[in-house]
Protein backbone atom coordinates (compact mmCIF):
# COMPACT_ATOMS: atom_id res chain seq x y z
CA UNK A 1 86.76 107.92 163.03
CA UNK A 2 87.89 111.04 165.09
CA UNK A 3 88.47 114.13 164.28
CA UNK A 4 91.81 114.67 163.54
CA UNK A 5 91.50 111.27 161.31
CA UNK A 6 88.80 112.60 159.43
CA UNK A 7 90.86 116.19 158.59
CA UNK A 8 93.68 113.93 157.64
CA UNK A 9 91.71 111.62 155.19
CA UNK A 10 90.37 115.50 153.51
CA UNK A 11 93.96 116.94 153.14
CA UNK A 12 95.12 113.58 151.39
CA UNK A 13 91.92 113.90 148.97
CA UNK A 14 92.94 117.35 148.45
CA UNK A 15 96.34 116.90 147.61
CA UNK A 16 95.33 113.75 145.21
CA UNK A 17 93.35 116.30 143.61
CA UNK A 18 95.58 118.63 143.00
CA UNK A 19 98.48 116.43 142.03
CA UNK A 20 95.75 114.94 139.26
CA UNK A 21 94.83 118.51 138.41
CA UNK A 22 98.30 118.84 137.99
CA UNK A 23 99.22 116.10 135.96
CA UNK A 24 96.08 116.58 133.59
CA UNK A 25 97.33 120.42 132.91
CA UNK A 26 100.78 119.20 132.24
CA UNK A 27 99.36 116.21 129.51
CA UNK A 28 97.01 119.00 127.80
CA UNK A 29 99.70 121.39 127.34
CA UNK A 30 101.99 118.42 125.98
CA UNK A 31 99.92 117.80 123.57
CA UNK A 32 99.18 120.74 122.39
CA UNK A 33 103.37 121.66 122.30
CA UNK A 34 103.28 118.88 120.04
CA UNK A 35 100.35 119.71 117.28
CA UNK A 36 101.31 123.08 117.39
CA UNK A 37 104.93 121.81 116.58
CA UNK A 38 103.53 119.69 114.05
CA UNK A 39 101.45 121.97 112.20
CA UNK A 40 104.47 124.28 112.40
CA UNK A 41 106.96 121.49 110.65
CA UNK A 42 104.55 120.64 108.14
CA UNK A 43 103.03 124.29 107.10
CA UNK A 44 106.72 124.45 106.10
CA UNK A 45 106.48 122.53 102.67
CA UNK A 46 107.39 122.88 99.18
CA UNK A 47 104.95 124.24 96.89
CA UNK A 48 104.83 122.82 93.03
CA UNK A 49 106.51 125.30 90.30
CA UNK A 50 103.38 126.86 88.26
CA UNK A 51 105.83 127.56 85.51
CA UNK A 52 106.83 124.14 85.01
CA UNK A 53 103.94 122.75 85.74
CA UNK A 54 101.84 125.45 83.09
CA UNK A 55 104.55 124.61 80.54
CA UNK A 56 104.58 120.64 80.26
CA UNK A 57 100.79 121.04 80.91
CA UNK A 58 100.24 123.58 77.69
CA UNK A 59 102.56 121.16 75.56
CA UNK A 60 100.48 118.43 76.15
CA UNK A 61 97.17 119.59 76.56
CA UNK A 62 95.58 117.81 73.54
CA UNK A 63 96.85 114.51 74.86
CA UNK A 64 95.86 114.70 78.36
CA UNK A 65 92.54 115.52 80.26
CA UNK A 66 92.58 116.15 83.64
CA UNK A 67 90.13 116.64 85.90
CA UNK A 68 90.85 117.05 90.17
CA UNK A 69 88.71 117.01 93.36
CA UNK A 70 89.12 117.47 97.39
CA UNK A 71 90.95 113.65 96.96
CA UNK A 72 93.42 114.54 94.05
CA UNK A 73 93.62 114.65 90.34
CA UNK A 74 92.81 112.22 87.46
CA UNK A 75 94.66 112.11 84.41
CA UNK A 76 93.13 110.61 81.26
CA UNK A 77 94.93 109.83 78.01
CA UNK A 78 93.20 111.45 75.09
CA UNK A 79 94.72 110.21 71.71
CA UNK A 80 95.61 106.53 72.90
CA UNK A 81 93.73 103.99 74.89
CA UNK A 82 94.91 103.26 78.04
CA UNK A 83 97.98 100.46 78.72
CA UNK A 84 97.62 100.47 82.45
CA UNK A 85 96.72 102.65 85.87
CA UNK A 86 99.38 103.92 87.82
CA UNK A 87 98.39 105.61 91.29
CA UNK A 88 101.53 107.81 92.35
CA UNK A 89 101.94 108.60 96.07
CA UNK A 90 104.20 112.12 96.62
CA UNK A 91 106.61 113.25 98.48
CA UNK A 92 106.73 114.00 101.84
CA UNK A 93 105.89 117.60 102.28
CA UNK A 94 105.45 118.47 98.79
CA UNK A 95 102.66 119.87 97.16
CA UNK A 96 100.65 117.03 95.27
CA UNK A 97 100.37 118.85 92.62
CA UNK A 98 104.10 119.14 91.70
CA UNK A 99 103.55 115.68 90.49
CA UNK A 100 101.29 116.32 87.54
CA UNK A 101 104.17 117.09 85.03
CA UNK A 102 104.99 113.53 85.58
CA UNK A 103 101.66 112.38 85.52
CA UNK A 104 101.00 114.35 82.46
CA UNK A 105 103.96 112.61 80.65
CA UNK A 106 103.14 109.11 81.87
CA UNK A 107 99.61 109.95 80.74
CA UNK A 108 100.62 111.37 77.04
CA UNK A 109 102.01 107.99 76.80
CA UNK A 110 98.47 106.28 77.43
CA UNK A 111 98.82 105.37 81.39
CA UNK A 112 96.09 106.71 83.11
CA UNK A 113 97.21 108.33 86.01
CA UNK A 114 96.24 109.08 89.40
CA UNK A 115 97.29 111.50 91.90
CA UNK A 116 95.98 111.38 95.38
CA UNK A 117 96.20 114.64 97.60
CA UNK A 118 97.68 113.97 101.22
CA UNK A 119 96.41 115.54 104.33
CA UNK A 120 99.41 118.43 105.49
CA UNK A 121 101.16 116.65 102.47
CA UNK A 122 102.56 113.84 104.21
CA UNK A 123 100.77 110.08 102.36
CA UNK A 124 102.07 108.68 106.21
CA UNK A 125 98.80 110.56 107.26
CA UNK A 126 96.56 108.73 104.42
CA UNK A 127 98.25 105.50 103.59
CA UNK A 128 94.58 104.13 102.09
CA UNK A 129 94.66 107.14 99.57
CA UNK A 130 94.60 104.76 96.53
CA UNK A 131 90.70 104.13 98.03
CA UNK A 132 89.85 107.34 98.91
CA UNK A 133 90.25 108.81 95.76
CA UNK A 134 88.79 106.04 93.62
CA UNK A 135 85.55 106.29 95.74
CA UNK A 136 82.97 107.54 94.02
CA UNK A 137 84.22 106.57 90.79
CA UNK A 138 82.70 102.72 90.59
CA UNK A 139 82.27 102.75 86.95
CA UNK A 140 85.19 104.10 86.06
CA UNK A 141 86.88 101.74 87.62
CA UNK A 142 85.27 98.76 86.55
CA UNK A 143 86.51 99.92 83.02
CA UNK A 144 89.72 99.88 84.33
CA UNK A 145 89.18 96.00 85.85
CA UNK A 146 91.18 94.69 82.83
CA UNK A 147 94.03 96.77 83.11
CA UNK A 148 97.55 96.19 85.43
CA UNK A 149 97.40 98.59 87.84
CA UNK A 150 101.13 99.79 89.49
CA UNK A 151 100.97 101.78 92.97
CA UNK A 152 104.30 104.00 92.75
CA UNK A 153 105.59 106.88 94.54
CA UNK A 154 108.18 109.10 95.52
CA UNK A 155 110.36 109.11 98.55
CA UNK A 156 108.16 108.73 101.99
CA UNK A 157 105.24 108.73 99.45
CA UNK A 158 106.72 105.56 98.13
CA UNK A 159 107.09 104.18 101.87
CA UNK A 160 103.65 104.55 102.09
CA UNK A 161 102.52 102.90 99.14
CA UNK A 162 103.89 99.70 99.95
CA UNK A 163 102.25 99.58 103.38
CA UNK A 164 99.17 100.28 101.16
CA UNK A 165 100.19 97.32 99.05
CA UNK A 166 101.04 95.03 101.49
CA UNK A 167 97.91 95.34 103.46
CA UNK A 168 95.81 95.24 100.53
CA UNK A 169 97.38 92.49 98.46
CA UNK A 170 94.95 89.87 99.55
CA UNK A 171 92.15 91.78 100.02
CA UNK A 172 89.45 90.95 97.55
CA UNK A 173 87.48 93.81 97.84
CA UNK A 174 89.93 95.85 96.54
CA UNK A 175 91.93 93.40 94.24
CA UNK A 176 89.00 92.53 93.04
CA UNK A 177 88.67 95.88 90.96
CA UNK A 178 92.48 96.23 91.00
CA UNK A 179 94.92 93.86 89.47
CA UNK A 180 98.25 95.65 91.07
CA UNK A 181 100.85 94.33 88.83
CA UNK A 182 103.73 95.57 90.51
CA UNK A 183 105.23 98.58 92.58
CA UNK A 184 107.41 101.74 91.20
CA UNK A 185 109.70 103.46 93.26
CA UNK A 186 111.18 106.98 92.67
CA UNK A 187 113.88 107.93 95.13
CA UNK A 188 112.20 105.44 97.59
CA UNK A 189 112.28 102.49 99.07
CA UNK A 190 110.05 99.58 100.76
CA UNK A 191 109.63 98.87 104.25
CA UNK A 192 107.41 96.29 103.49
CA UNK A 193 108.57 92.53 102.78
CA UNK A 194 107.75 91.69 98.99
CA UNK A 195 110.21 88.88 98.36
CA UNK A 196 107.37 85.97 98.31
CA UNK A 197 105.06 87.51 96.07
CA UNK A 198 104.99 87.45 92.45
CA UNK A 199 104.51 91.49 91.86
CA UNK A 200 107.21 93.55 89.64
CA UNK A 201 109.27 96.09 90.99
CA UNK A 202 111.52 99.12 89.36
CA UNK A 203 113.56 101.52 91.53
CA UNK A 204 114.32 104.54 89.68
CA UNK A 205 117.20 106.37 91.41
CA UNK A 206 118.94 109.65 90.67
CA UNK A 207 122.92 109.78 90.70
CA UNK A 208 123.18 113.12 92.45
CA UNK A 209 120.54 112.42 94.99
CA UNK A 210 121.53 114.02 98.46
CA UNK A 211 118.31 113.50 100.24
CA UNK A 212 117.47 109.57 100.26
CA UNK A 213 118.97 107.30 103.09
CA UNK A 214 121.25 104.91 101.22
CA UNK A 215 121.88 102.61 103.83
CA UNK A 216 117.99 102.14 104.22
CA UNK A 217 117.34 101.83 100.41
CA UNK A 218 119.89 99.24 100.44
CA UNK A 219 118.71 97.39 103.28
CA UNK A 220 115.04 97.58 101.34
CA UNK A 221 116.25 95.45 98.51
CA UNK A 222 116.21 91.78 101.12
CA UNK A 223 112.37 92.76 100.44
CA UNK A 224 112.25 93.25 96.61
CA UNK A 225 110.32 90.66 95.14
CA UNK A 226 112.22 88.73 92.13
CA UNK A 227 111.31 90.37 89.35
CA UNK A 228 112.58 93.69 90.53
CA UNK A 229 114.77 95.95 88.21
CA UNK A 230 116.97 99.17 89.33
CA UNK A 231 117.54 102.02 87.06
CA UNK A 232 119.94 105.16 87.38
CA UNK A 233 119.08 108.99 86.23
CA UNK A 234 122.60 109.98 85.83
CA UNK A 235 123.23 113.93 86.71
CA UNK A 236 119.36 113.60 88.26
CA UNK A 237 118.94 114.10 91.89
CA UNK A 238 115.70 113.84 94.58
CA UNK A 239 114.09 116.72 94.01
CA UNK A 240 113.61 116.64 89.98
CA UNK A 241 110.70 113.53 90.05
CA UNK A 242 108.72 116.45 91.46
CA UNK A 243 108.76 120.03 90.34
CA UNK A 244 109.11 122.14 93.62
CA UNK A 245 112.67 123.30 93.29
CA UNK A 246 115.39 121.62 94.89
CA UNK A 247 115.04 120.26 98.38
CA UNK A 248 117.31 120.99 101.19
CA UNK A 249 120.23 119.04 101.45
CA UNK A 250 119.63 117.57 97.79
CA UNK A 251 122.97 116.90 95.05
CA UNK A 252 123.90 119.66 92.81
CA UNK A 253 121.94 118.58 88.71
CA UNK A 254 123.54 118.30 85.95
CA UNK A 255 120.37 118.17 83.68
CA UNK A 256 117.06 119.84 83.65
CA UNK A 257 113.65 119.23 85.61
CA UNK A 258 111.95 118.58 82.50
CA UNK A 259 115.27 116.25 81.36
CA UNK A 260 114.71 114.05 84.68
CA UNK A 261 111.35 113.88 84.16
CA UNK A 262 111.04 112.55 80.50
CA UNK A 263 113.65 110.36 81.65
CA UNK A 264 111.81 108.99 84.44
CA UNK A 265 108.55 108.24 82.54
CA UNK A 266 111.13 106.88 79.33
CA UNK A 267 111.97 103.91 82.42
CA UNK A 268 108.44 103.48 83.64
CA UNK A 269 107.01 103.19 80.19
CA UNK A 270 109.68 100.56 79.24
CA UNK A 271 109.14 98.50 82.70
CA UNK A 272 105.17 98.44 82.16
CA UNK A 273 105.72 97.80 78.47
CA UNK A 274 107.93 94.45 78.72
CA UNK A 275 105.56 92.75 80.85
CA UNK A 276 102.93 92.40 78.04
């Protein structure tokens, strides 16, 4: 190899290493454009209404003990024994925790009810949350064995409870402990196909909703199994299954938070209660 060959071969290498160099600089700083947009778009969420939440929480105190971890909250009901478990998925950047009004009516009402925190408050991020936050809790929920269990949720939280569902629906290790009965939808939709199984499904949708894709919730009902039943809040809208204030781009109310909200667990209560 002369020379000049051998200078040739060394100026190729270096310009390989610098259009590598180059490349790899570029593909860190993508990234990092894109979890620093992320955390930016999801450090903007909406927070749960302490006033609301202290109010419903005060009225029903004696009925309902709650207890929460790094995982979520637990509701128990305290004057009734428990009718069935309901695990509720929320909302797409909403605070978990704007939730537990509805929890703490569905529990007054003897459901216990469980509440599983999201990482940056998206349940996309932790579709297995119904196992996450019953870990630990063994015994507990072998004295739930007996009970129908209903995974529900609210908009995108409700998305990700059926992927939950669907890849869990034959898995004995979890079945085994939990007999889900059937799915509950608030605001929400499946993307998951249901339409062979024998599970129960209610949709619970608000008149005055401005948030929710129609067209997809409509396409969602090819996968609703055949004992599925669809309910209207009339004057509700997205925001008010929650307690966060009304989300951007939501319908204008024409009853109260705490209206939708007894209204909502008046249609879950009836769904769970006419399958026995």
């Amino acid at each position: 190899m002369t020379k000049e060959t051998e200078e040739k071969k060394s100026r190729t290498k270096r310009i390989l290493k610098k259009c590598l160099l180059g490349i790899a600089i570029f593909l860190v700083v993508i990234v990092i454009s894109v979890l620093v947009a992320f955390k930016i778009y999801t450090s903007n969420y909406y927070r749960a209404d302490s006033m609301i939440i202290s109010t419903i929480e005060n009225l029903l105190d004696d009925q309902v003990h709650s207890y929460s971890d790094k995982n979520g909250a637990v509701f128990l009901p305290q004057q009734t024994e428990a009718k069935a478990v309901i695990m509720f998925y929320p909302g797409g950047k909403v605070e978990y925790n704007a939730y537990a009004p509805l929890m703490y009516e569905l529990c007054s009402r003897g459901y216990i009810c469980l509440l599983p925190k999201m990482p940056e408050n998206l349940a996309l991020l932790r579709v297995n949350a119904a196992d996450i936050l019953t870990r630990g809790y063994d015994e507990d929920i072998r004295r739930a064995k007996e009970l129908d269990w209903y995974l529900a949720g609210h908009s995108l939280g409700g998305v990700a409870a059926s992927r939950y569902l669907k890849e869990n629906l034959d898995n004995t290790k979890v079945s085994g402990d939990r007999n889900y009965r059937g799915m509950i939808f608030c605001a929400s939709y499946t993307t998951e196909d249901f339409s062979d199984t024998d599970l129960r499904l209610l949709s619970i949708f608000a008149s005055n909703d401005g948030v929710i894709n129609k067209e997809d919730y409509e396409n969602s009902k090819k996968y609703w199994p055949a004992d599925s039943e669809e309910v209207i809040i009339d004057g509700g809208i997205h925001s008010y299954f929650g307690c966060y204030g009304i989300q951007s781009g939501d319908g204008i109310p024409t009853i109260t938070n705490e209206e939708q909200l007894a209204k909502t667990a008046d249609y879950i209560q009836s769904f769970i209660e006419t399958s026995n």
